[in-house]
Protein backbone atom coordinates (compact mmCIF):
# COMPACT_ATOMS: atom_id res chain seq x y z
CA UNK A 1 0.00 0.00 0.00
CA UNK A 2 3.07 2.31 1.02
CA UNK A 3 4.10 1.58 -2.72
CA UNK A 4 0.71 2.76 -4.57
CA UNK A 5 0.68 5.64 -2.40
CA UNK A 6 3.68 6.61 -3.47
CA UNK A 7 3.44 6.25 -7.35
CA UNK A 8 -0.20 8.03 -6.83
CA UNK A 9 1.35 10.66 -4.85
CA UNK A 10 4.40 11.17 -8.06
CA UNK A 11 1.72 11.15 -10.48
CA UNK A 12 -0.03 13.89 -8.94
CA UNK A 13 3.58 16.31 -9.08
CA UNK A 14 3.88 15.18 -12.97
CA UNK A 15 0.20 16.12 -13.63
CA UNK A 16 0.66 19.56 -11.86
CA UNK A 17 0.45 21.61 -15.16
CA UNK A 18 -2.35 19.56 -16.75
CA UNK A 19 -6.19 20.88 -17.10
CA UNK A 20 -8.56 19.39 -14.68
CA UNK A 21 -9.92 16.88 -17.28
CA UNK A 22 -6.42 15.07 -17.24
CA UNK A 23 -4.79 15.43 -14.32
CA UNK A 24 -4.63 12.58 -11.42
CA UNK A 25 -4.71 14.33 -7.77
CA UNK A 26 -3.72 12.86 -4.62
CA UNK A 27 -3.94 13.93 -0.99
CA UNK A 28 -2.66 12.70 2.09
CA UNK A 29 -5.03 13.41 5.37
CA UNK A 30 -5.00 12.28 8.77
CA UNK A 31 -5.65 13.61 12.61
CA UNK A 32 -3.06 14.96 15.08
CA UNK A 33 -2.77 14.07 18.55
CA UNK A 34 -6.09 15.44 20.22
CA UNK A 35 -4.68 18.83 22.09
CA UNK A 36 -6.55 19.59 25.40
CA UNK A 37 -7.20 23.72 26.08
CA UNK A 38 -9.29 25.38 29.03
CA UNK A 39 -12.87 25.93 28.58
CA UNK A 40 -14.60 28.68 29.95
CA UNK A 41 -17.84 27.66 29.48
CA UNK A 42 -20.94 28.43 31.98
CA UNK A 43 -22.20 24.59 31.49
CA UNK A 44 -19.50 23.36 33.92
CA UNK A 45 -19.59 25.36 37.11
CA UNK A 46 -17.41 24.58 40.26
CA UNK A 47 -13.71 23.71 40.72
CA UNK A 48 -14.17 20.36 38.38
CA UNK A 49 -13.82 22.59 35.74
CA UNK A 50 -10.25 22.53 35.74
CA UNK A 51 -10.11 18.77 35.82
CA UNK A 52 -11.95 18.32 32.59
CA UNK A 53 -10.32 20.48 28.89
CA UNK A 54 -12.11 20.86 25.80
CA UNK A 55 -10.43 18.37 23.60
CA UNK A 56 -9.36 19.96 19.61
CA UNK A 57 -9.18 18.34 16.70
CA UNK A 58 -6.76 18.47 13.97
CA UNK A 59 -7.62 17.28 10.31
CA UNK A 60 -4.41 17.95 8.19
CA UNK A 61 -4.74 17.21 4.82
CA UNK A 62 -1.98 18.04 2.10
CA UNK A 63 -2.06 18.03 -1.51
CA UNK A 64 0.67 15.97 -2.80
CA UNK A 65 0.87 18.12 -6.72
CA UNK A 66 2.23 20.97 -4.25
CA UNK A 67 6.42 21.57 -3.86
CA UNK A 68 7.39 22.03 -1.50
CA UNK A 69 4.52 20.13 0.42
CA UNK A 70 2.17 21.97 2.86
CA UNK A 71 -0.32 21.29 5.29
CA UNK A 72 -4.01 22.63 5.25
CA UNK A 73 -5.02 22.07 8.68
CA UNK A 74 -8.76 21.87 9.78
CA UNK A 75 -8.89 22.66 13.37
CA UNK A 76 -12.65 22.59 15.56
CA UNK A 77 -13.48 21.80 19.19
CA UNK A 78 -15.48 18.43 20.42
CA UNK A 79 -18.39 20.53 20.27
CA UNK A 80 -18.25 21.45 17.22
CA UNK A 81 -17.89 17.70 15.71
CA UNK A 82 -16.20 14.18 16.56
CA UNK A 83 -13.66 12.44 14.59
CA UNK A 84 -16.22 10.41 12.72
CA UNK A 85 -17.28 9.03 9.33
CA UNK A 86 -19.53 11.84 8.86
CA UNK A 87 -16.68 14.71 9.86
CA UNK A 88 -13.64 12.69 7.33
CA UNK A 89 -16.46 13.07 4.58
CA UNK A 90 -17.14 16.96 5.18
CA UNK A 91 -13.73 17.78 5.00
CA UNK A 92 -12.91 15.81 2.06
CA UNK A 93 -15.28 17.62 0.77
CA UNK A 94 -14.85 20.98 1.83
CA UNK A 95 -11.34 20.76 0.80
CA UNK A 96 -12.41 19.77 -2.93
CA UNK A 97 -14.60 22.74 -2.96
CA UNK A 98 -11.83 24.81 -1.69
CA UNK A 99 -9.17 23.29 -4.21
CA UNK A 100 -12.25 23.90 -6.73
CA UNK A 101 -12.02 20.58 -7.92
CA UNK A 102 -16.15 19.97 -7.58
CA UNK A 103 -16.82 20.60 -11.24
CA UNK A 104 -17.73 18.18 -13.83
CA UNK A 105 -15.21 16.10 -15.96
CA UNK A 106 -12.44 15.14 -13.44
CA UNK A 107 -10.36 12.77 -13.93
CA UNK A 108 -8.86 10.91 -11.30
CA UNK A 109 -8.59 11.66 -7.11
CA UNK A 110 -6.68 9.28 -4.85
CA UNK A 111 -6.94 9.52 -1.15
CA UNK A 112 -4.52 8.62 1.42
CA UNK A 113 -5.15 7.74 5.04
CA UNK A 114 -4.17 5.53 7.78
CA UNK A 115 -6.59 2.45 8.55
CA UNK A 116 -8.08 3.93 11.28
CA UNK A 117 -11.73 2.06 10.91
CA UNK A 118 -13.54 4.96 13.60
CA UNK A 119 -12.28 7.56 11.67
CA UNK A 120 -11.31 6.76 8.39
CA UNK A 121 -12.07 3.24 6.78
CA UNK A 122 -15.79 3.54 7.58
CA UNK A 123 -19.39 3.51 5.47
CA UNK A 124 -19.90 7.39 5.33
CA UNK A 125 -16.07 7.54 3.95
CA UNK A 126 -16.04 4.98 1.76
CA UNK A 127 -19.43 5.95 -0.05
CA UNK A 128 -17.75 9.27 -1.21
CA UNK A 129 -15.68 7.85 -3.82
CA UNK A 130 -18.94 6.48 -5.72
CA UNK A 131 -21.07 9.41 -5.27
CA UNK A 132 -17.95 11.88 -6.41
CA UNK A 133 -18.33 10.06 -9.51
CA UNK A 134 -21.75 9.40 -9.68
CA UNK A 135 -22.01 13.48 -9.59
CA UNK A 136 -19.54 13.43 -12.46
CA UNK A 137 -16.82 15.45 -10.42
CA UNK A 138 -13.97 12.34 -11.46
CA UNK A 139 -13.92 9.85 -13.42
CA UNK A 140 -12.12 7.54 -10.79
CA UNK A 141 -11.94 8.06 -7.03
CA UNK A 142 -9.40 5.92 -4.87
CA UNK A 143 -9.03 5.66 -1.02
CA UNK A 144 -5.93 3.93 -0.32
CA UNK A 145 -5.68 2.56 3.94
CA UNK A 146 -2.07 2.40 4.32
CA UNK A 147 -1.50 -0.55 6.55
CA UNK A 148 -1.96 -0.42 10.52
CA UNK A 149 1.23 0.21 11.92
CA UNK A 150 2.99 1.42 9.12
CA UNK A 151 1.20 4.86 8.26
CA UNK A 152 3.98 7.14 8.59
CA UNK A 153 2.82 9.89 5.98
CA UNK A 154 3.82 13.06 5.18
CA UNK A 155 0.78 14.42 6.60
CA UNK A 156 2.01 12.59 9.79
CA UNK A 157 5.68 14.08 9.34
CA UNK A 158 4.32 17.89 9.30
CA UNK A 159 1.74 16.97 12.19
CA UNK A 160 4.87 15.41 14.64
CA UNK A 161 6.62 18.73 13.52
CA UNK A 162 3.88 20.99 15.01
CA UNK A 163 3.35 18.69 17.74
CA UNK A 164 7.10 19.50 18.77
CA UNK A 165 6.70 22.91 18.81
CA UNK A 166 3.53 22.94 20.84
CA UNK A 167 4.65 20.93 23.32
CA UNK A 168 7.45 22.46 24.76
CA UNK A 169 7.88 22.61 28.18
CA UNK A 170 6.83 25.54 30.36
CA UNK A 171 6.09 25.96 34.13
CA UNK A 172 3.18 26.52 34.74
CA UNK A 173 0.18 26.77 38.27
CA UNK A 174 -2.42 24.91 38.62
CA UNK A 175 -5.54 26.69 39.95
CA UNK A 176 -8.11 25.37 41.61
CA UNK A 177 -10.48 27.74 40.66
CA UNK A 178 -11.51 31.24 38.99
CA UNK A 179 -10.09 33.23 41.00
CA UNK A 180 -6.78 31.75 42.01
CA UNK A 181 -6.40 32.16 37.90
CA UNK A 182 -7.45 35.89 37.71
CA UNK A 183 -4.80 36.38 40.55
């Protein structure tokens, strides 16, 4: 699988230059790490506040006809969606609107993700590929599952580099409540 998503991902830099009826596109996507932040929200009252962050998601997804290679990042907050079928499909998506690649006469879109069945290899995700061609947007749609265990992507590679970064250490306090922060 590592080899296919390779030779998709070269195929997309040769077809860089080509209209949209000939070119093959590829993209790599996959989560971060969740990140934790405070929540200052009036639904949790009381000093378990503190004991319980808003989790954040991160959807990278990169397009692999770009040099040098760059993440778009999709960031939103547990309550603004999960990590589900449902959320993988609006992005993919969203990002083909974005990319303006949702017009008729495409020809060919691979996808590239890790086998992660919750988030990933699921029904909502894997009835995309038929209905972007169905809708005439590509002539062939591909989701390649890199094998579990061995999904070190480049989307992975740019996430682990702003992982680093973000998680340097610092000293911080921990306060037990509002105003022990305010202070």
């Amino acid at each position: 699988m590592r080899a296919l998503a390779q030779q998709k991902s070269l195929e997309a830099k040769e077809d860089v230059h080509k209209p949209h009826s000939e070119r093959r596109h590829c993209f790599v996507m996959d989560y971060s790490q969740n990140l934790d932040i405070p929540h200052f929200g009036d639904e949790q009252p009381g000093e378990t506040y503190y004991y319980s962050p808003l989790s954040v998601y991160c959807f990278g997804t990169i397009d692999c006809s770009t040099l040098p290679e760059k993440m778009h990042a999709f960031i939103y907050t547990e309550g603004e969606g999960k990590k589900g079928g449902n959320n993988v499909s609006s992005l993919i998506l969203f990002l083909l609107k974005e990319k303006n690649l949702l017009q008729k006469g495409g020809n060919e879109l691979t996808v590239v993700m890790d086998n992660c069945t919750g988030q990933n290899k699921n029904r909502m995700v894997l009835r995309l590929a038929p209905l972007l061609v169905e809708l005439g947007y590509f002539k062939k749609v591909d989701f390649v599952f890199l094998v579990r265990g061995h999904t070190k992507n480049i989307c992975d590679s740019i996430l682990n580099k702003q992982e680093h970064v973000t998680a340097m250490p610092m000293e911080c306090d921990v306060f037990k409540n509002m105003d022990d922060y305010l202070n």
